[in-house]
Protein backbone atom coordinates (compact mmCIF):
# COMPACT_ATOMS: atom_id res chain seq x y z
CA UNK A 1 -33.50 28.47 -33.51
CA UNK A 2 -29.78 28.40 -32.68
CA UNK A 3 -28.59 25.34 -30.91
CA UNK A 4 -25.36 26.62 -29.19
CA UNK A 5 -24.79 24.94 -25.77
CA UNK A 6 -23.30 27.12 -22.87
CA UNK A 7 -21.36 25.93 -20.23
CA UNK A 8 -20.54 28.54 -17.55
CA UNK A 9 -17.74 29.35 -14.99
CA UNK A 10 -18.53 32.04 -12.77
CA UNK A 11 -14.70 32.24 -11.28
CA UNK A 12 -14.26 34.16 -8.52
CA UNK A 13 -17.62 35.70 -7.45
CA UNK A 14 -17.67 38.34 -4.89
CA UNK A 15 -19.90 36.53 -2.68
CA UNK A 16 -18.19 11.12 7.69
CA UNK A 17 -21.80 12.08 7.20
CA UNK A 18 -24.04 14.88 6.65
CA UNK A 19 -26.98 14.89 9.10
CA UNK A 20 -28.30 18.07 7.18
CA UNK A 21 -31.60 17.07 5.65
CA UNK A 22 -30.46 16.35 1.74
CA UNK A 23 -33.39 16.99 0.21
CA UNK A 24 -34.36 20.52 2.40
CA UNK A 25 -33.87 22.94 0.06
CA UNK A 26 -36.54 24.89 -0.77
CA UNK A 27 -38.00 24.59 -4.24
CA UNK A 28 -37.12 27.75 -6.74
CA UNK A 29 -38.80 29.10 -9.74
CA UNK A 30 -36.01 29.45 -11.95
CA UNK A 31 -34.48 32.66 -13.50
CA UNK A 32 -35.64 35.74 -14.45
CA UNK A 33 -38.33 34.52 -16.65
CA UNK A 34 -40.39 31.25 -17.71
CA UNK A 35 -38.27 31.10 -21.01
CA UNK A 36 -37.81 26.69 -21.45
CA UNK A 37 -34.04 26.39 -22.00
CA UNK A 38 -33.53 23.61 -24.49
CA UNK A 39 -31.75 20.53 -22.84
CA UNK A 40 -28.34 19.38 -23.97
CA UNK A 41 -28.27 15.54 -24.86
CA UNK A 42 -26.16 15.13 -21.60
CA UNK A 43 -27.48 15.63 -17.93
CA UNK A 44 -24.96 14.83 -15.01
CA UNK A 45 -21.51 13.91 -14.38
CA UNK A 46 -17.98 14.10 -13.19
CA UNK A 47 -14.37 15.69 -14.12
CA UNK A 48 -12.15 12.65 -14.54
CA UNK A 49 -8.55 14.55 -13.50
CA UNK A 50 -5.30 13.48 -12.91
CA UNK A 51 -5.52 11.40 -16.04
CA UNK A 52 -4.30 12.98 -19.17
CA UNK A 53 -3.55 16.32 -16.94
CA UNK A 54 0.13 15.21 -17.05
CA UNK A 55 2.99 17.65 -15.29
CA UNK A 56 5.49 19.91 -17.15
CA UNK A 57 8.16 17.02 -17.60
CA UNK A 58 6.05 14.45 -18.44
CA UNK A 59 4.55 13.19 -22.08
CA UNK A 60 1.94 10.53 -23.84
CA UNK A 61 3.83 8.27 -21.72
CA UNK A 62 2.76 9.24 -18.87
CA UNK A 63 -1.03 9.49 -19.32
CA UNK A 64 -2.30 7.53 -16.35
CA UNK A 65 -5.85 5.38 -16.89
CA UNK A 66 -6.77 4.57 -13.31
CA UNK A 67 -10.00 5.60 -13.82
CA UNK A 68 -10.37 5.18 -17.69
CA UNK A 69 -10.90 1.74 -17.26
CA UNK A 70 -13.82 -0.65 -18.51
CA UNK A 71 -14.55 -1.42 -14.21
CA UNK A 72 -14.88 2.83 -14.07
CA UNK A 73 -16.96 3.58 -16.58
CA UNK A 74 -19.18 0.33 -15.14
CA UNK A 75 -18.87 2.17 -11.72
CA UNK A 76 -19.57 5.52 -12.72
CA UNK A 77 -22.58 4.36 -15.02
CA UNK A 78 -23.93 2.82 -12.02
CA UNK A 79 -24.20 5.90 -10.24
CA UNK A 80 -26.18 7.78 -13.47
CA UNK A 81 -23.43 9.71 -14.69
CA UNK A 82 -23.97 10.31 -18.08
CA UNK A 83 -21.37 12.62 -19.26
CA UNK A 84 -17.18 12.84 -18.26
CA UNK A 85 -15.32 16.13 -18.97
CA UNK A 86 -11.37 15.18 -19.09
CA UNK A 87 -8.87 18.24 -18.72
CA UNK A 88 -5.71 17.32 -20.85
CA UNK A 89 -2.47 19.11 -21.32
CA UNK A 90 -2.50 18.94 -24.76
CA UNK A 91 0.90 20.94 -25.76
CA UNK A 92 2.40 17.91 -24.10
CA UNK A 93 1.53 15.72 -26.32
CA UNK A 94 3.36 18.10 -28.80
CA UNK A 95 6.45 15.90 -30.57
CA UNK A 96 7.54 18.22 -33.22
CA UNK A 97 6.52 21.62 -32.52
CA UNK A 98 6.62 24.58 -35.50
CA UNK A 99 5.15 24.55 -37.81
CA UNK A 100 3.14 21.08 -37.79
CA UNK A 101 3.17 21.08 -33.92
CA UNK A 102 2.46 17.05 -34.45
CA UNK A 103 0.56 15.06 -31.53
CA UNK A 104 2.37 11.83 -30.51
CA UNK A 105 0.10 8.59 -31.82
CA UNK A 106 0.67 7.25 -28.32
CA UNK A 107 -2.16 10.38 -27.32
CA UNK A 108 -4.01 9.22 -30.02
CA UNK A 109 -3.69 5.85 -28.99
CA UNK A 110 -5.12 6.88 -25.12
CA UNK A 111 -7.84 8.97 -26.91
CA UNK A 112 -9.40 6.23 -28.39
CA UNK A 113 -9.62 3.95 -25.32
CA UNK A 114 -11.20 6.86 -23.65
CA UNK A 115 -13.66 7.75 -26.48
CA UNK A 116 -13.85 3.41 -27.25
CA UNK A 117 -15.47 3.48 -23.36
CA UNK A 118 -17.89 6.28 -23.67
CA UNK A 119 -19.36 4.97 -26.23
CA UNK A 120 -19.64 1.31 -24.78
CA UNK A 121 -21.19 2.52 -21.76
CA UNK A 122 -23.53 5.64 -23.23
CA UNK A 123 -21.50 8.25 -21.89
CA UNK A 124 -20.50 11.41 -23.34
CA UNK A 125 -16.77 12.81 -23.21
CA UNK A 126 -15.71 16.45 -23.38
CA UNK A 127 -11.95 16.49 -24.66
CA UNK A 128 -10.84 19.41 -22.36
CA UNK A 129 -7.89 21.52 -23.21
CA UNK A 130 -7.38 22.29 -19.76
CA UNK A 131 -3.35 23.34 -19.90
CA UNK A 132 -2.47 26.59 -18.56
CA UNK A 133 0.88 28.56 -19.83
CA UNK A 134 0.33 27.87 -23.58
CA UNK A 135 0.95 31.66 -24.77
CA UNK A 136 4.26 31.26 -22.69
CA UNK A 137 5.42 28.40 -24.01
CA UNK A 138 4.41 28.96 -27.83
CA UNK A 139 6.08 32.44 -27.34
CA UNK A 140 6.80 32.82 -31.60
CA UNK A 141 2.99 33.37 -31.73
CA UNK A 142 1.27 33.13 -28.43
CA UNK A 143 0.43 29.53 -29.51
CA UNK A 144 -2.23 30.23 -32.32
CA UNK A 145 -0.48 28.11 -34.40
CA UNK A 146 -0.66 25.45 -31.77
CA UNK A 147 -3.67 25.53 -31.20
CA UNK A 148 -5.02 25.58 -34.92
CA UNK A 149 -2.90 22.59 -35.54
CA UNK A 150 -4.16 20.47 -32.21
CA UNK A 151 -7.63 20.82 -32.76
CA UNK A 152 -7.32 20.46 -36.59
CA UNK A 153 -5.67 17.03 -35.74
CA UNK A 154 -8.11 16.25 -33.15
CA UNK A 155 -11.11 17.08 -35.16
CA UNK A 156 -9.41 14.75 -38.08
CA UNK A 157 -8.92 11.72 -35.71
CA UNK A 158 -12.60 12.41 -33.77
CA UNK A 159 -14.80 13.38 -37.30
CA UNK A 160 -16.57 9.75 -37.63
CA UNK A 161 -17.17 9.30 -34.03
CA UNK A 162 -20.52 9.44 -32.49
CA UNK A 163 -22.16 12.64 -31.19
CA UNK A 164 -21.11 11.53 -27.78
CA UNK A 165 -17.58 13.64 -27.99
CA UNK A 166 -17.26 17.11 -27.43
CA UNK A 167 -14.39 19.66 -28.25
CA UNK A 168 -13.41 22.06 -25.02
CA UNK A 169 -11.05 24.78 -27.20
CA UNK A 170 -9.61 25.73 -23.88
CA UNK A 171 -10.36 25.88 -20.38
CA UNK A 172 -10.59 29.06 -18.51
CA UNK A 173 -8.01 31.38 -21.04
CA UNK A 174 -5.37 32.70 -18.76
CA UNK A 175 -2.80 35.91 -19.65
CA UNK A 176 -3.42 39.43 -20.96
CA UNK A 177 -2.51 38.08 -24.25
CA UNK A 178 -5.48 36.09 -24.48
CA UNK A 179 -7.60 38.34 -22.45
CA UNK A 180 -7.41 41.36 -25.80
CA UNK A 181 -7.70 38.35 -28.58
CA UNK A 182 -9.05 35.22 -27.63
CA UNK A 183 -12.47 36.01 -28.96
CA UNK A 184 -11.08 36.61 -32.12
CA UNK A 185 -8.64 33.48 -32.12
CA UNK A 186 -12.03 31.26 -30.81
CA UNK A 187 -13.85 31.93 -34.05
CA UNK A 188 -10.42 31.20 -35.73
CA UNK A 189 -10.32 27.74 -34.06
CA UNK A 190 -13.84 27.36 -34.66
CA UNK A 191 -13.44 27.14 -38.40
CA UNK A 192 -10.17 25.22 -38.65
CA UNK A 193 -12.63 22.83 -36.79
CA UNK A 194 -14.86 22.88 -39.09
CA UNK A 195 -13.04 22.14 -42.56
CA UNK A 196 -12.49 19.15 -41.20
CA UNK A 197 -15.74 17.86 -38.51
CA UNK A 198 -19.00 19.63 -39.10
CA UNK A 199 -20.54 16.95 -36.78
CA UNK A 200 -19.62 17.27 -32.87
CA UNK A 201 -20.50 20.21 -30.53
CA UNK A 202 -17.78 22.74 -29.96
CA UNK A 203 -17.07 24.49 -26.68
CA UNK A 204 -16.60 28.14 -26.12
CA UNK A 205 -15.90 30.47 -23.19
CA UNK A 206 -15.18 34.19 -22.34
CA UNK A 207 -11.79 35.91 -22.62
CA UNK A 208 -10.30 36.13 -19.34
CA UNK A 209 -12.13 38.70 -17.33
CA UNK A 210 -14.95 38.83 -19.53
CA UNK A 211 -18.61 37.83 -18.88
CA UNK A 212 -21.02 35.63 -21.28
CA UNK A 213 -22.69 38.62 -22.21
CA UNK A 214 -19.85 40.08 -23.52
CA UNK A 215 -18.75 37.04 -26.12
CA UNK A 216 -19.74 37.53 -29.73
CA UNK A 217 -22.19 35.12 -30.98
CA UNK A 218 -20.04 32.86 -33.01
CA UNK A 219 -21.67 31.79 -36.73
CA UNK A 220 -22.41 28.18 -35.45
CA UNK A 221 -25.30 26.02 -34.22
CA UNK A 222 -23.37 23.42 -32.68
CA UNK A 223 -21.24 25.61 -30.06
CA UNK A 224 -21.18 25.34 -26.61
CA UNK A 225 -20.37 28.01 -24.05
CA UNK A 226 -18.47 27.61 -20.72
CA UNK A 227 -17.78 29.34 -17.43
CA UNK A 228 -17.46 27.37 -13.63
CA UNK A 229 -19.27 27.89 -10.33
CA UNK A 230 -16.70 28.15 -7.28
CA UNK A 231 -18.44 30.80 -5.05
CA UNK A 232 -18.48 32.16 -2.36
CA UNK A 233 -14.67 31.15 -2.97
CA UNK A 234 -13.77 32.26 0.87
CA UNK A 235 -16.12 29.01 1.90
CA UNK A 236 -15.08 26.35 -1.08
CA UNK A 237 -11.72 27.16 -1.06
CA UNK A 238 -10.92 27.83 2.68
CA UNK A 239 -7.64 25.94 4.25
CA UNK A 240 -6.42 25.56 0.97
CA UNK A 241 -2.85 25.26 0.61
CA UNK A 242 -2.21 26.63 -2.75
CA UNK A 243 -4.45 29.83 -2.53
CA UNK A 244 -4.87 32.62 0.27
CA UNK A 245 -7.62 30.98 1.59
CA UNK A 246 -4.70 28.74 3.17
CA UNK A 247 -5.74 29.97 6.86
CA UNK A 248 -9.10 29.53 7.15
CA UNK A 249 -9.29 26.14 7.35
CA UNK A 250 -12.50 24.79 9.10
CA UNK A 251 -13.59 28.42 9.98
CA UNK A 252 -16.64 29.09 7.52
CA UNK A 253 -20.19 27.41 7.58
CA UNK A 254 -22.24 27.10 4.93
CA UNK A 255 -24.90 28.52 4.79
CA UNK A 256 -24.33 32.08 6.69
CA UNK A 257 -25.50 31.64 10.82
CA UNK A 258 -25.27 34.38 13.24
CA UNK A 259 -22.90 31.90 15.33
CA UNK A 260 -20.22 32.94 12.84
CA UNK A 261 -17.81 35.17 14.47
CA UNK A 262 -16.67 37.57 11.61
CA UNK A 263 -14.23 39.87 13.80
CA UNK A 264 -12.93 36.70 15.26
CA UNK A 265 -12.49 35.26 11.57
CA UNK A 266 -10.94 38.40 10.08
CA UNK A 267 -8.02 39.03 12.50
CA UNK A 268 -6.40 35.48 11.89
CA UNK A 269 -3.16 36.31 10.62
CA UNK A 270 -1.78 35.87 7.35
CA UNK A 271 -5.23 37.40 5.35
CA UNK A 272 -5.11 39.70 2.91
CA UNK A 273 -7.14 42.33 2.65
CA UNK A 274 -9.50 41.26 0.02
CA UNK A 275 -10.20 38.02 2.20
CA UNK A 276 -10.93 40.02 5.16
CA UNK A 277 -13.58 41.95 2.79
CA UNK A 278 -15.01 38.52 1.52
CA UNK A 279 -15.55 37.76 5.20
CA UNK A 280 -17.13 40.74 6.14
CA UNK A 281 -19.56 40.37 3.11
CA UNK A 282 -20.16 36.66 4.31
CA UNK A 283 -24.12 37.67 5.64
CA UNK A 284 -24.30 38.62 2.26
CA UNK A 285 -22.32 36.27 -0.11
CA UNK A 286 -22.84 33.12 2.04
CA UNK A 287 -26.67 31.89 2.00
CA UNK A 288 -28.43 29.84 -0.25
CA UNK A 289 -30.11 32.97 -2.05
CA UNK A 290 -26.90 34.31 -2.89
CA UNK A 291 -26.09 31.34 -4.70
CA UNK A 292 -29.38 31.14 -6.71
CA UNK A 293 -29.01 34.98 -7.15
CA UNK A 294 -25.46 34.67 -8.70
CA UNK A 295 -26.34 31.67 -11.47
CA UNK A 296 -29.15 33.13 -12.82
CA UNK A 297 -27.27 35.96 -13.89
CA UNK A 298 -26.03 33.73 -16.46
CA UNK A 299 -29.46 31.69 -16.82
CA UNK A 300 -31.18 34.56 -17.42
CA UNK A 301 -28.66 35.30 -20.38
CA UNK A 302 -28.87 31.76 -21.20
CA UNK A 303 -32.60 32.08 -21.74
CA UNK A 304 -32.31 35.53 -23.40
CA UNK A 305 -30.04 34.34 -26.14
CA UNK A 306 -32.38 31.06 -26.25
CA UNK A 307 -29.26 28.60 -26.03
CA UNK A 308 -28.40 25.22 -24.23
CA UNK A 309 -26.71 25.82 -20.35
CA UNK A 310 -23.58 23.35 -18.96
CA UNK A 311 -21.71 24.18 -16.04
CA UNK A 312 -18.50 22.37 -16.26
CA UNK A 313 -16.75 22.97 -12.79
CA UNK A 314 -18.58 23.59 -9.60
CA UNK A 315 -17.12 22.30 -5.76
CA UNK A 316 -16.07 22.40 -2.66
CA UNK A 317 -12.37 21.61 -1.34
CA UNK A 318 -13.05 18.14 0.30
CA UNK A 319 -10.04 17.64 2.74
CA UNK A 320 -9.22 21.19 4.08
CA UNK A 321 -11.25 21.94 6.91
CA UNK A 322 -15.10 23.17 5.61
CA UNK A 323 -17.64 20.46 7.57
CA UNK A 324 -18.53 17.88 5.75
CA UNK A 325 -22.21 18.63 6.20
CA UNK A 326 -21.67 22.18 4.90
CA UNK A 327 -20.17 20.65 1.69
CA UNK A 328 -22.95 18.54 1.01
CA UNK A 329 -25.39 20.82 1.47
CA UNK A 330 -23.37 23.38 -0.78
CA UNK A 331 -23.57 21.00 -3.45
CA UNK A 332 -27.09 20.51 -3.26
CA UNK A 333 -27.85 23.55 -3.15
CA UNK A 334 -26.42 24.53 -6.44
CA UNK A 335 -26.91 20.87 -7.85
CA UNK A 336 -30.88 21.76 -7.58
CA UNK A 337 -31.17 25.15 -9.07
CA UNK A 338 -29.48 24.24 -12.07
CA UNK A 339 -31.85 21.05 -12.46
CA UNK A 340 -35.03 23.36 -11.51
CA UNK A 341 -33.36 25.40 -14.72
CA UNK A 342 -33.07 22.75 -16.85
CA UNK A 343 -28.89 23.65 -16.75
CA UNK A 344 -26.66 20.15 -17.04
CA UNK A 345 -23.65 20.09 -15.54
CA UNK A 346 -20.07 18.10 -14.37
CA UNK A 347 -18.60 18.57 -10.87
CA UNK A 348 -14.82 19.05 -9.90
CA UNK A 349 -14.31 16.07 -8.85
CA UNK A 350 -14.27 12.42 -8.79
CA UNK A 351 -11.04 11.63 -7.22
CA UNK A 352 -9.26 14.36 -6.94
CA UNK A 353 -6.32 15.04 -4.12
CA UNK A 354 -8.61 18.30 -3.19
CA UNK A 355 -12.09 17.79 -4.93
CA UNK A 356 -13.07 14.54 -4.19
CA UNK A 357 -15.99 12.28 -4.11
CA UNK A 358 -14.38 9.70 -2.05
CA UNK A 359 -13.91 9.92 2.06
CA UNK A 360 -10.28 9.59 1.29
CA UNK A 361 -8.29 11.62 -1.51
CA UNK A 362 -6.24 10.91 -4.52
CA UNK A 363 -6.51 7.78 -7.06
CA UNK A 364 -7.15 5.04 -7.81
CA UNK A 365 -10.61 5.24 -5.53
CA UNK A 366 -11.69 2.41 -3.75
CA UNK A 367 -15.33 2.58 -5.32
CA UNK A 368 -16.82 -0.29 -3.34
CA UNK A 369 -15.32 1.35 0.07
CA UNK A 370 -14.42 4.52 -0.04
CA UNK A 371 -17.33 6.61 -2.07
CA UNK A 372 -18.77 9.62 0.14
CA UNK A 373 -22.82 8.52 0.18
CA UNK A 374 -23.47 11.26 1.73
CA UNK A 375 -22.24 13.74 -1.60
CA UNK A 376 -23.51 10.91 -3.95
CA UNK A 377 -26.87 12.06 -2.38
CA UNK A 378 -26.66 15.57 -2.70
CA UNK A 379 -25.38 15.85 -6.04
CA UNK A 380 -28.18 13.40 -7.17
CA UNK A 381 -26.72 10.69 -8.27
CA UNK A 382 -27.99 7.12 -7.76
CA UNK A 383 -26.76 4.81 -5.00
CA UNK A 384 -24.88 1.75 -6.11
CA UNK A 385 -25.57 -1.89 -5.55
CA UNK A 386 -22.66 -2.45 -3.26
CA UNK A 387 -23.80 0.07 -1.40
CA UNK A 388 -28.23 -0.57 -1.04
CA UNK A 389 -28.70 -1.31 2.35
CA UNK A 390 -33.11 -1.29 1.80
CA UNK A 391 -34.68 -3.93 3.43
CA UNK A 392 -35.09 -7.32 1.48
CA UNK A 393 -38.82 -8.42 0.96
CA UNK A 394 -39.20 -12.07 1.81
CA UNK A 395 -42.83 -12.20 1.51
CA UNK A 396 -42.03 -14.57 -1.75
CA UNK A 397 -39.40 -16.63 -0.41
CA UNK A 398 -40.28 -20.60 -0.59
CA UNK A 399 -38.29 -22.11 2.77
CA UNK A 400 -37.04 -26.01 2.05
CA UNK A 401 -35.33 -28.19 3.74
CA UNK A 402 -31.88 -28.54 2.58
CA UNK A 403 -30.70 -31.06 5.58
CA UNK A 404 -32.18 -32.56 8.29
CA UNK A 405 -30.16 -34.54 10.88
CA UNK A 406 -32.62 -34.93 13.15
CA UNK A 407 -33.01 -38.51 14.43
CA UNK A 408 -35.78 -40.40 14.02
């Protein structure tokens, strides 16, 4: 049987504390059939961002390790988190450019810190080639020599490390250019890949606005496939400031009530008009059946094509206005279906400035402080020490004396 792992994003789909009960959602049976999907060696985790994401100006000098750190990895392993996916701007780290397109050792350097602590604590890393822009700003050849190059190096530096490191060729393909011929440059990438590492799992995803079902099935049994979960996107992205969700801050429940006032919701100014059809469709798009409904259309495939299931991105905007019970119970809701499917998975994020785990955003998080129990406990993950408030049992204590000034 093929072992090719997918990971899906399902982009834009048409559809404190929490004192919501955690653990209320109602049990489901899966997709659209019984079909077992076979587990990937990884189970839960985060999206460490802001890390080696650097901005436009910046360069290997400026990766940032806040939470690459020997005291994170301890922190994270203590909640269960077995796997870290890491978005990095990897044309950054670009010190030549044509034709050897050369990464700067001080990347390399970073790398291996990163990979040194995954392997230290058990935890598997996903090298994520998360840039955006790179067929604009490898405009000789809409960066296919870039990208051979990068991941030829990579795979070079990465070949004797442990299973625990994954290649992400690129996260979510953006541009027309790329849209008509990433499939074909994928399988390019692919092999370049493999004249060089035949060991670690490779992941894949669908050409911008293309589905799974419509991705060729690549010659390969170590591949993994990739898509994220944001929907409905008028709930997890409401109030944001960098989208048009921007004015609907604090105005959407989750799940779907009556109590919602669409007519109210839809004449706020400053919506567009595919908004204010995303809000009329709310009944619709916004339960917890409509969430099931809309991953196991890629399940389903999943099962069909007999292959391994990762989401890598699925969330809720922490800080712009959705209640905080609604975005726990968001979380859990898709956190348990793809569990009940056997699908692993890494949320978006751990301390981000907009996806956060924390009750306060940005980094360095104050782990001992700050963390958000109430999202540690929908998303499943296990409670740390600092933070076990159970009752001690002192049946077994011995009591003695220590001092005794008594007189007499």
């Amino acid at each position: 049987m093929k072992k090719s792992i997918i990971l899906f994003s399902f982009f834009a789909l048409i559809f404190s504390a929490c004192d919501r009960n955690l653990y209320g959602v109602k049990p489901d049976e899966g997709g659209e059939n019984s079909t077992t999907l076979e587990k990937t060696a990884f189970t839960r985790g985060v999206n460490l961002s802001g890390c080696f994401d650097v901005t436009p100006s910046a360069d290997a000098g400026s990766i940032w390790m806040g939470t690459i750190t020997e005291d994170s990895f301890t922190n994270l392993q203590s909640l269960g988190v077995d796997v870290v996916r890491v978005p990095m701007n990897i044309g950054r780290f670009d010190i030549s450019g044509a034709p050897d397109y050369t990464l700067d050792p001080r990347f390399f350097a970073r790398l291996d810190e990163l990979l040194d602590l995954g392997e230290q604590f058990g935890i598997t890393v996903i090298i994520d080639n998360h840039q955006w822009g790179l067929t604009e700003t490898y405009t000789e050849d809409r960066a296919t020599g870039f990208m051979k190059s990068s991941w030829r190096q990579i795979a070079e530096h990465c070949k004797s490390r442990t299973s625990r490191v994954v290649y992400e060729l690129k996260n979510e393909p953006d541009g027309q250019w790329w849209s008509d011929h990433w499939h074909e440059l994928q399988g390019e990438l692919i092999g370049e890949i493999r004249k060089v590492d035949d060991v670690h799992d490779i992941i894949v995803c669908p050409a911008p606005g293309s589905s799974f079902e419509q991705m060729p099935e690549y010659e390969d049994e170590k591949l993994i496939y990739t898509s994220h979960f944001y929907g409905p996107m008028v709930f997890t992205h409401q109030g944001s400031s960098w989208n048009v969700y921007k004015p609907l801050g604090g105005k959407i429940p989750f799940p779907y009530n009556k109590s919602f006032d669409i007519q109210a919701t839809v004449a706020i100014d400053g919506l567009t008009q595919e908004v204010k059809d995303e809000i009329r469709n709310y009944p619709y798009t916004g339960t917890e059946a409509a969430i099931q409904t809309s991953l196991d259309r890629v399940i389903a495939e999943a099962k069909r094509r007999k292959v391994r299931l990762f989401v890598g991105e699925f969330g809720v905007m922490s800080f712009s206005g959705a209640k905080k019970e609604d975005i726990c119970y968001w979380h859990e809701v898709v956190r348990k279906h793809l569990e009940n499917n056997g699908v692993s998975w890494t949320v978006w994020a751990y301390a981000d400035r907009d996806f956060c785990m924390f009750n306060v955003p940005g980094a360095p998080p104050k782990f001992h402080t700050d963390l958000n129990l109430d999202l540690v406990k929908a998303l499943g993950f296990d409670i740390p020490p600092a933070y076990d408030d159970s009752p001690v049992d002192e049946s077994s204590f011995v009591t003695r004396v220590l001092y005794d000034d008594a007189w007499g």
